[in-house]
Each structure stands twice: as structure tokens, then as C-alpha cells.
N, C-alpha and C. Protein backbone atom coordinates (compact mmCIF):
# COMPACT_ATOMS: atom_id res chain seq x y z
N UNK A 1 -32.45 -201.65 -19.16
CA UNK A 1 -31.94 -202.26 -17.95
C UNK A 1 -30.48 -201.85 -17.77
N UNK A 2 -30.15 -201.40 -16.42
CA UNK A 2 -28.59 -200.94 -16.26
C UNK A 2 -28.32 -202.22 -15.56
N UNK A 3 -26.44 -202.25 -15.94
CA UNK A 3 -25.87 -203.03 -15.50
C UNK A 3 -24.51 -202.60 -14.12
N UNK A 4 -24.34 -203.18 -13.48
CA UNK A 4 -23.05 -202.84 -12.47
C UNK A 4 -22.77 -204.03 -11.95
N UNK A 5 -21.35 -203.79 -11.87
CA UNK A 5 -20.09 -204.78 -12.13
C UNK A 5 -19.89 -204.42 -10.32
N UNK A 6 -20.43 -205.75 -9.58
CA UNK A 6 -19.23 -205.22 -8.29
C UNK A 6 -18.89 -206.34 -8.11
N UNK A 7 -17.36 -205.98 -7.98
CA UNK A 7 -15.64 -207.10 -7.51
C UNK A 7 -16.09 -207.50 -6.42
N UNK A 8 -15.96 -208.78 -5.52
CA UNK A 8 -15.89 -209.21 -4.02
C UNK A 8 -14.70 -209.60 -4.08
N UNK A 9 -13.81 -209.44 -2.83
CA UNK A 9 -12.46 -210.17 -2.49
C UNK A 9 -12.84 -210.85 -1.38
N UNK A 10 -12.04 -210.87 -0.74
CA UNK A 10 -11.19 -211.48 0.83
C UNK A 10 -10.54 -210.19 1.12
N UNK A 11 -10.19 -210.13 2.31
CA UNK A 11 -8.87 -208.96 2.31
C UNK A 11 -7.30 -209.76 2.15
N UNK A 12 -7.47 -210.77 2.32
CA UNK A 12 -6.21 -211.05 1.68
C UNK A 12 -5.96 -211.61 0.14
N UNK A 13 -6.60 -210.67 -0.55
CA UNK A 13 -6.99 -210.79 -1.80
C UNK A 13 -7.24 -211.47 -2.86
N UNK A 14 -7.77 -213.28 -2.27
CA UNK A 14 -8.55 -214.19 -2.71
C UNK A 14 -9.77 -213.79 -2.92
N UNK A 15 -10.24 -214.21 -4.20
CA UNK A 15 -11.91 -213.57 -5.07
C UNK A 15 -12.74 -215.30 -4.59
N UNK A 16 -13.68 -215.41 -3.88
CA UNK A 16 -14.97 -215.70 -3.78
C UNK A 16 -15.59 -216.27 -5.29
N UNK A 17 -16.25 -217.31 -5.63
CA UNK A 17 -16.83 -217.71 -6.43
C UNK A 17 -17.88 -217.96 -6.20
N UNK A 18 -19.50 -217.94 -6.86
CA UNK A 18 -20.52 -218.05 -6.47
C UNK A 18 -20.70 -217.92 -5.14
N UNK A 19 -20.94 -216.73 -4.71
CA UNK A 19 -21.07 -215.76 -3.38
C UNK A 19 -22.38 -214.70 -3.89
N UNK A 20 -23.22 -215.24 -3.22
CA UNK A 20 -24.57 -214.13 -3.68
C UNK A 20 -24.28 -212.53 -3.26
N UNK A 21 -24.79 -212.73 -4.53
CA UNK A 21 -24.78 -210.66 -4.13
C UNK A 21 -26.04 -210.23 -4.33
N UNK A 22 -26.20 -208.79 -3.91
CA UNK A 22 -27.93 -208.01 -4.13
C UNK A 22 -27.46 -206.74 -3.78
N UNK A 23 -27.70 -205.82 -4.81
CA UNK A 23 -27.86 -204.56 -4.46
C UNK A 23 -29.03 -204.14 -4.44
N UNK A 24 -29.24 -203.21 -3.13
CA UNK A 24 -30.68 -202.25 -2.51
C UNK A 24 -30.20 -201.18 -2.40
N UNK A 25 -31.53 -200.65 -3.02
CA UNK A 25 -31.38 -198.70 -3.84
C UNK A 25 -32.09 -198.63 -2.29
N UNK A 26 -31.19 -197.04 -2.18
CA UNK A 26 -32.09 -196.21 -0.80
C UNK A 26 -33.22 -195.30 -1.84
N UNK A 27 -33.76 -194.39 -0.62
CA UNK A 27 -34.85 -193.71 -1.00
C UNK A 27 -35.95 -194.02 -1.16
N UNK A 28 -36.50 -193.29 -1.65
CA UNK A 28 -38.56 -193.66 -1.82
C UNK A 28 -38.64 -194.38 -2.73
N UNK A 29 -37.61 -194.59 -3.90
CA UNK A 29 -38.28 -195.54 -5.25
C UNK A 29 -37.19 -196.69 -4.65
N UNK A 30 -36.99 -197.06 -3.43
CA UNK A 30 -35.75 -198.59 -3.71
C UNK A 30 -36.26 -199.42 -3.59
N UNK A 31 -35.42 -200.28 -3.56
CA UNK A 31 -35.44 -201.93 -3.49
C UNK A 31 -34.86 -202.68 -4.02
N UNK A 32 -34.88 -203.69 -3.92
CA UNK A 32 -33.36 -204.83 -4.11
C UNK A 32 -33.59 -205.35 -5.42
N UNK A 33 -32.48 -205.95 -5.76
CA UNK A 33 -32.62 -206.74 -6.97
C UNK A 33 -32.65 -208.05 -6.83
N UNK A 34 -32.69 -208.93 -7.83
CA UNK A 34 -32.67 -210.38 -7.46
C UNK A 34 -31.12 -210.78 -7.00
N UNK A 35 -30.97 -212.43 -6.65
CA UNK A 35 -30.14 -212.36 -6.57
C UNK A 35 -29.11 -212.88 -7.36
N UNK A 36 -27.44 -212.20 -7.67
CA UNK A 36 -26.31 -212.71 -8.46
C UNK A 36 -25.28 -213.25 -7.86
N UNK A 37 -24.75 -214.03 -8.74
CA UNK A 37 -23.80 -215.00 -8.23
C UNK A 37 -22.26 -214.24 -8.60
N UNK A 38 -21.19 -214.11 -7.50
CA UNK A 38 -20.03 -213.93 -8.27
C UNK A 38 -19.24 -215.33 -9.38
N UNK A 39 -18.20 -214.68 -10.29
CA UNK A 39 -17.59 -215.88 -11.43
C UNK A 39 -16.41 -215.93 -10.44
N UNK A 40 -15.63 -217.05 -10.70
CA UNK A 40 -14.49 -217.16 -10.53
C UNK A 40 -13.43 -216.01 -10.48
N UNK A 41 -13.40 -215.00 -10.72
CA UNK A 41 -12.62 -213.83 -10.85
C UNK A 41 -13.58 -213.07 -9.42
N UNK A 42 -14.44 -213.52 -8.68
CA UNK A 42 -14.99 -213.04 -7.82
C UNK A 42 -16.03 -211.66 -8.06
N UNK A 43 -16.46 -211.87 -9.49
CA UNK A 43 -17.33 -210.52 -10.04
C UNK A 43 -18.50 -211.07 -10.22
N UNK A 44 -19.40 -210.06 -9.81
CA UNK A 44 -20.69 -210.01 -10.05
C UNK A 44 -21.65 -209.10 -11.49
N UNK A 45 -22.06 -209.22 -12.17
CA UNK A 45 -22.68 -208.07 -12.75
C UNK A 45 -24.34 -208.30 -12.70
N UNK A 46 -24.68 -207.18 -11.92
CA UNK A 46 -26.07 -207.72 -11.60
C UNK A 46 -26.73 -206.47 -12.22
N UNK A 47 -28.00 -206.96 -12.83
CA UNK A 47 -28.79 -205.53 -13.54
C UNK A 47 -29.87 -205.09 -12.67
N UNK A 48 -29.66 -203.82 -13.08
CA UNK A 48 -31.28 -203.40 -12.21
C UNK A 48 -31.82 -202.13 -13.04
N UNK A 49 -32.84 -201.71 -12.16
CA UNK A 49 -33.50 -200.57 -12.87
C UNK A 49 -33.14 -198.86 -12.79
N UNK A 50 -32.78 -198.99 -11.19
CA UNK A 50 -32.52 -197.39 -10.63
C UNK A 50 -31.19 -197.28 -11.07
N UNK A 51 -30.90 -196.06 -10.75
CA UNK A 51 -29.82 -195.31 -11.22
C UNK A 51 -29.64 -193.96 -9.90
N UNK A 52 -28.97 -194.30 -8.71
CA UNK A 52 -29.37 -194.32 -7.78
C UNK A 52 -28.03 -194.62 -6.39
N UNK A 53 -27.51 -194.30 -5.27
CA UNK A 53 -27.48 -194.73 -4.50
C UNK A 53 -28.10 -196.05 -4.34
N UNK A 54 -26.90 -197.03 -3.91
CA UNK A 54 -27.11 -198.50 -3.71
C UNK A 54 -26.24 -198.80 -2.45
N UNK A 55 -26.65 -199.52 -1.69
CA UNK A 55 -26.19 -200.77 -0.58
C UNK A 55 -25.48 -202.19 -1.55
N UNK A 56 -24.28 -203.04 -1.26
CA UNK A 56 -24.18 -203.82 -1.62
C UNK A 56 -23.98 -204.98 -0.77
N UNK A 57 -25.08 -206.10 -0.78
CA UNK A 57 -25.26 -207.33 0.32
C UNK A 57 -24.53 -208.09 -0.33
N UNK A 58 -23.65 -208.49 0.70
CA UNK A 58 -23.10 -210.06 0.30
C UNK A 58 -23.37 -211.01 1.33
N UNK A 59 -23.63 -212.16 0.84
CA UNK A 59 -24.22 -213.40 1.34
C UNK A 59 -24.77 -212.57 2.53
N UNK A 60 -25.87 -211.46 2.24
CA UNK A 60 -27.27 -211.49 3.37
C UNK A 60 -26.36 -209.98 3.94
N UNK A 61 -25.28 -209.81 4.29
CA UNK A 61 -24.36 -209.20 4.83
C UNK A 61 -23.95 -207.63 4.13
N UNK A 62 -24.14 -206.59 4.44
CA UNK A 62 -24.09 -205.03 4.01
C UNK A 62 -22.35 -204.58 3.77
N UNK A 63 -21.87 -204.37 2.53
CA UNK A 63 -20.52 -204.57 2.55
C UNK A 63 -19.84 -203.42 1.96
N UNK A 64 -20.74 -202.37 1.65
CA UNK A 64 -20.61 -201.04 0.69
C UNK A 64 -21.53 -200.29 0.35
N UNK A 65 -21.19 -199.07 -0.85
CA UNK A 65 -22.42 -198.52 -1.10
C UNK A 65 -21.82 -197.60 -2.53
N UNK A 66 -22.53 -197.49 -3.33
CA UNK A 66 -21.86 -197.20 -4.57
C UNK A 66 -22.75 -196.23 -5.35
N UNK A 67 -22.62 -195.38 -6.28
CA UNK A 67 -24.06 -194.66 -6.57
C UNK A 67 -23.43 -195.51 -8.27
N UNK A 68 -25.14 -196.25 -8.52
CA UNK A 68 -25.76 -197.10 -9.51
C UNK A 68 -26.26 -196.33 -10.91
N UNK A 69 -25.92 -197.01 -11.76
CA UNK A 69 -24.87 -198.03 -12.29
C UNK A 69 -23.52 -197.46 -12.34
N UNK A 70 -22.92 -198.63 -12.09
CA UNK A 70 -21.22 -198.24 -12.31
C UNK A 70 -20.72 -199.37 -11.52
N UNK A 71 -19.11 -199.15 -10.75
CA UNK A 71 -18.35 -200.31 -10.60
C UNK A 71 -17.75 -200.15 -9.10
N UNK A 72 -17.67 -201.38 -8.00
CA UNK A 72 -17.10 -201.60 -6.61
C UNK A 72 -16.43 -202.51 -6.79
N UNK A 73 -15.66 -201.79 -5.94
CA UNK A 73 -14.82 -203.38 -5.02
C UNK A 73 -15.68 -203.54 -3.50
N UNK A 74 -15.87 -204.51 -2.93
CA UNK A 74 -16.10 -204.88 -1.81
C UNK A 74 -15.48 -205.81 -0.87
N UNK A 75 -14.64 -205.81 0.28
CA UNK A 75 -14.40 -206.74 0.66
C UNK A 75 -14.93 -207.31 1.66
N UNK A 76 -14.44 -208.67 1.90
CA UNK A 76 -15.06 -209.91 3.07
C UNK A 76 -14.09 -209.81 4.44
């Protein structure tokens, strides 16, 4: 199972606490993962399977895109 770490802010650089996140792989093998909660530091680490081009949803909402596993910032 891979893991990736993505940061949520604010743009005025207040971090979000329990703010759902989900990353969705493009391509023929994607699909989303369940969903993770950011910590108090406004981080998420959510696992998945692909290794891959990813979309990153916050609360329902498309906020980035990162190639999986590895590490984002995203902001609100």
C-alpha cells in the first residue's frame, strides 16, 4: 500500500483540521480512495494503490493534481 502526504491550507495560511480529502487516479486503472481526514497541522496522509497521476478533492471540491505517491500542498 502507498502512502501520500497532501498539506491543505487557506491562502492566508491557516491549516484546516478534519477537512475530508480523496485522491482520484486518472486513466483506465483509476479511482478514488476512501475518504481522509486532515490533523491539526492541516495534513492528510491517505493510502492508496496506484502510483499514478492523481486529482486531489477537498471537501467534494478538485484542488490539484500530483503524480502518486509523493507530497502537495493544496490550497482553499
Amino acid at each position: 500500500m502507498n502512502r501520500s502526504k497532501i498539506h491543505v491550507q487557506y491562502r492566508d495560511g491557516s491549516k484546516p483540521k478534519g477537512t475530508r480529502v480523496v485522491v482520484g487516479f486518472t486513466g483506465l486503472m483509476g479511482g478514488m480512495t476512501k475518504e481522509f481526514y486532515t490533523d491539526s497541522a492541516g495534513t492528510a496522509i491517505v493510502e492508496h494503490a496506484g502510483t499514478m497521476k492523481a486529482n486531489v478533492y477537498v471537501s467534494g471540491k478538485i484542488c490539484g493534481s500530483f503524480h502518486a505517491p509523493g507530497e502537495t500542498v493544496v490550497f482553499l
